[in-house]
N, C-alpha and C. Protein backbone atom coordinates (compact mmCIF):
# COMPACT_ATOMS: atom_id res chain seq x y z
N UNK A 1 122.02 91.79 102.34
CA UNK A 1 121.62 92.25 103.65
C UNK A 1 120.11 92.51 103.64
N UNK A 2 119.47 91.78 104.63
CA UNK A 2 117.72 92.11 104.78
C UNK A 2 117.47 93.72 104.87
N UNK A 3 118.28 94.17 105.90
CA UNK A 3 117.75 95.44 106.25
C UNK A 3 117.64 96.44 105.04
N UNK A 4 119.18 96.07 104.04
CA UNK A 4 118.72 96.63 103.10
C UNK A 4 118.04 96.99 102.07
N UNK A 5 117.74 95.60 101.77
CA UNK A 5 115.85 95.29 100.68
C UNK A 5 115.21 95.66 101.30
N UNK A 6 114.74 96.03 102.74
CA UNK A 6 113.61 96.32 103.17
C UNK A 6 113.70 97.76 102.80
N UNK A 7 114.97 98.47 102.85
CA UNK A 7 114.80 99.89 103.01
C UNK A 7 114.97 100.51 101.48
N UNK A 8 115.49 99.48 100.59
CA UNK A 8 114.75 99.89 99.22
C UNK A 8 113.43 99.24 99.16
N UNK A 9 112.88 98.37 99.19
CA UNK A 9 111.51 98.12 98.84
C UNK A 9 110.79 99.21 100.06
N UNK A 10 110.94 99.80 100.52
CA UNK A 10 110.08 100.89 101.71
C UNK A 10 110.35 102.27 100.84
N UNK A 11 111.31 102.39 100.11
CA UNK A 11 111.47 103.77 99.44
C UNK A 11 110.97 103.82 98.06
N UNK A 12 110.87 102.90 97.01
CA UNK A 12 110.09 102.58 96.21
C UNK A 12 108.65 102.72 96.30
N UNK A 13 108.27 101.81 97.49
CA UNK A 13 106.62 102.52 97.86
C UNK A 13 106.69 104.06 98.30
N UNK A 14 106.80 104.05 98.74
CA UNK A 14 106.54 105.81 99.19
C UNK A 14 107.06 106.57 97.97
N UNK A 15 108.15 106.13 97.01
CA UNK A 15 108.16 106.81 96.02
C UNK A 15 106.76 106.96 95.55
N UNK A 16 106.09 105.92 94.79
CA UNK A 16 105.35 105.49 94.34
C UNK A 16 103.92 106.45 95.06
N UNK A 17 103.85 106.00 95.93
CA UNK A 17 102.40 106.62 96.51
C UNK A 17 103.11 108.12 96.61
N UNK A 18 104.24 108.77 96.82
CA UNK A 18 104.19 110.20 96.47
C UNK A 18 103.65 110.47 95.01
N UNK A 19 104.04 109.67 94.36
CA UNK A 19 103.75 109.95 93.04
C UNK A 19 102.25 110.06 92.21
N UNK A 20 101.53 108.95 93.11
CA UNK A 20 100.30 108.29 92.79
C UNK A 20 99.59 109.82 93.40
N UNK A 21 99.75 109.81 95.19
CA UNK A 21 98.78 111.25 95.27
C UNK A 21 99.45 112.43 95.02
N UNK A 22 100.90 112.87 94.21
CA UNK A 22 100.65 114.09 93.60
C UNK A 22 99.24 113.84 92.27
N UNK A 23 99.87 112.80 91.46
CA UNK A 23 98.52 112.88 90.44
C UNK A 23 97.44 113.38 90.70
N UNK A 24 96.66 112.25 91.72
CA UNK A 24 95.34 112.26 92.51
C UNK A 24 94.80 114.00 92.52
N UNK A 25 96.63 114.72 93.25
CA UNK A 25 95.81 116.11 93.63
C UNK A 25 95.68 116.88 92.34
N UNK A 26 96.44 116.56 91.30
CA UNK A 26 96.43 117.41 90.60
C UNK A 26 95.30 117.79 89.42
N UNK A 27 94.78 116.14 89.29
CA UNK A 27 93.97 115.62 88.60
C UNK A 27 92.54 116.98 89.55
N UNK A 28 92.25 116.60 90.74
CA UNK A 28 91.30 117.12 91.73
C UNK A 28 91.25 118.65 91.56
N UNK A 29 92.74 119.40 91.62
CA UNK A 29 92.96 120.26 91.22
C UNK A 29 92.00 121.16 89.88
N UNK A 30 92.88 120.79 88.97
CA UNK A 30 92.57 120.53 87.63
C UNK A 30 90.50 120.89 87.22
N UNK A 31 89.99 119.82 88.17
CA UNK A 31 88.70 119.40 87.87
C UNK A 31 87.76 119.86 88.77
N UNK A 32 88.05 121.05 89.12
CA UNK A 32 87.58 122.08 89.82
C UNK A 32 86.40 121.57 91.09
N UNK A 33 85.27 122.85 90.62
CA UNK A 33 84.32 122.26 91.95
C UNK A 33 84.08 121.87 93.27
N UNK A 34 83.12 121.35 93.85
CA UNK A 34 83.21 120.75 95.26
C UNK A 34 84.38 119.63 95.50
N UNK A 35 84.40 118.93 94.60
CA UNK A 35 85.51 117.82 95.05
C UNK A 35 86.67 118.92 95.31
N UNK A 36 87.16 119.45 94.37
CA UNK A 36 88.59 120.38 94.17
C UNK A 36 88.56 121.17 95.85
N UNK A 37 87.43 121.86 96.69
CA UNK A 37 87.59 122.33 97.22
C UNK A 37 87.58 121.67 99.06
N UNK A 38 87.16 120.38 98.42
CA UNK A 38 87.33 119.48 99.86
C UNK A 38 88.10 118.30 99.79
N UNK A 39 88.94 118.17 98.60
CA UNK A 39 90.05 117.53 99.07
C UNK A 39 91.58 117.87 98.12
N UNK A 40 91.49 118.91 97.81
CA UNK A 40 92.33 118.70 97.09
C UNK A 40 93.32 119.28 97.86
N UNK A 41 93.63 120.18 98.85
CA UNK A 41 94.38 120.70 100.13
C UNK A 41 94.80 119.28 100.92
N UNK A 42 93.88 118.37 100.91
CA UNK A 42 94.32 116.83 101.93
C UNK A 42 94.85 116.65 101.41
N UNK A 43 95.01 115.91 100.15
CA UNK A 43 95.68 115.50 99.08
C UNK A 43 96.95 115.94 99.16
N UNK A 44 97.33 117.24 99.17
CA UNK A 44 98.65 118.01 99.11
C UNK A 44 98.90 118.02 100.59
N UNK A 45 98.39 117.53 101.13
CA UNK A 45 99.07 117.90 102.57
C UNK A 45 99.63 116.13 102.67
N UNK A 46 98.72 115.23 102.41
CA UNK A 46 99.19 113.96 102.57
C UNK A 46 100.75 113.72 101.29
N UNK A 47 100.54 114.30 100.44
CA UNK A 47 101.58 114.09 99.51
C UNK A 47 102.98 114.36 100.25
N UNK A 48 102.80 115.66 101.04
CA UNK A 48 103.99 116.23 101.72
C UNK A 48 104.11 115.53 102.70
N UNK A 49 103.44 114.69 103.63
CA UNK A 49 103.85 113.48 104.46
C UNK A 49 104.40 112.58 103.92
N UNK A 50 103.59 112.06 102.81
CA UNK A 50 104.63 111.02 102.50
C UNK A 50 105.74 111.28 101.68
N UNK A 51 105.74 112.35 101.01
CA UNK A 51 107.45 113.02 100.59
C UNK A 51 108.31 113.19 101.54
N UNK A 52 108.20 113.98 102.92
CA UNK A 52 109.09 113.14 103.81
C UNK A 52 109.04 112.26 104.29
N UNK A 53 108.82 111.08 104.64
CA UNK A 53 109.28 109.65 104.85
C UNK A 53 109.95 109.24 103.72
N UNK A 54 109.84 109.74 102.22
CA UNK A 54 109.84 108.99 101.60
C UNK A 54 111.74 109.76 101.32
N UNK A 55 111.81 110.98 102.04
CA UNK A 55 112.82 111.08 101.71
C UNK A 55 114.01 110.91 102.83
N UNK A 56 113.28 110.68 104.40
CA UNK A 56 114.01 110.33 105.16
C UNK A 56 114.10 108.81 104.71
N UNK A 57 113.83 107.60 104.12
CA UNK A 57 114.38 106.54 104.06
C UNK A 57 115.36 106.67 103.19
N UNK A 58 114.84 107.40 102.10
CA UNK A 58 116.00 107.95 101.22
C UNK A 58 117.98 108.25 101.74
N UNK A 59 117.78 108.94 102.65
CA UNK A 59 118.80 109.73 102.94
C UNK A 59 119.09 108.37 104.08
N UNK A 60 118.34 107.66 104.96
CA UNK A 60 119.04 106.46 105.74
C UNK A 60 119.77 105.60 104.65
N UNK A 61 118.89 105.06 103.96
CA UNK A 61 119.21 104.03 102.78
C UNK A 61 120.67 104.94 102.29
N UNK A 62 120.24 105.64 102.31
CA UNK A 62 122.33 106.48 101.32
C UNK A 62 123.22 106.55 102.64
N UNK A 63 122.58 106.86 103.72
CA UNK A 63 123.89 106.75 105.16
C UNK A 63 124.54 105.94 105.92
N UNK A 64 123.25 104.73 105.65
CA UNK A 64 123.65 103.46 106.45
C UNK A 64 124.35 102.63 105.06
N UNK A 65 124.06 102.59 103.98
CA UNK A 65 124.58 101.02 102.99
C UNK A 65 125.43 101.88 102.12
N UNK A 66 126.28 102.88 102.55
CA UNK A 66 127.20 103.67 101.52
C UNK A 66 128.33 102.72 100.85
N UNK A 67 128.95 101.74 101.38
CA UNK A 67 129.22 100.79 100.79
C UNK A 67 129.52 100.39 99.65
């Protein structure tokens, strides 16, 4: 079924880029200073956007192809 590769290959990325900018923030975090203090709040705020999408495809992908 298409719809369903799409909606694992769509949850894989967003896995992925959740994963990529927790690093990013933590790394930013971590490494104090001006950078730490002007983006490392974006960073965590974008992480938490894409943690939910990444977990509403999640929970479609498990409701719609239970199967």
């Amino acid at each position: 079924m298409l719809s369903g590769t799409l909606v694992k290959i769509f949850s894989i990325i967003f896995l992925g880029l959740v994963a990529i900018i927790l690093i990013l923030g933590i790394r930013t975090l971590f490494k104090g200073g001006e950078e730490s203090k002007k983006n490392s709040n974006k960073l965590m705020q974008l992480r938490v956007l894409f943690q939910f999408i990444a977990v509403i495809l999640l929970v479609s992908f498990a409701y719609f192809f239970k199967n």
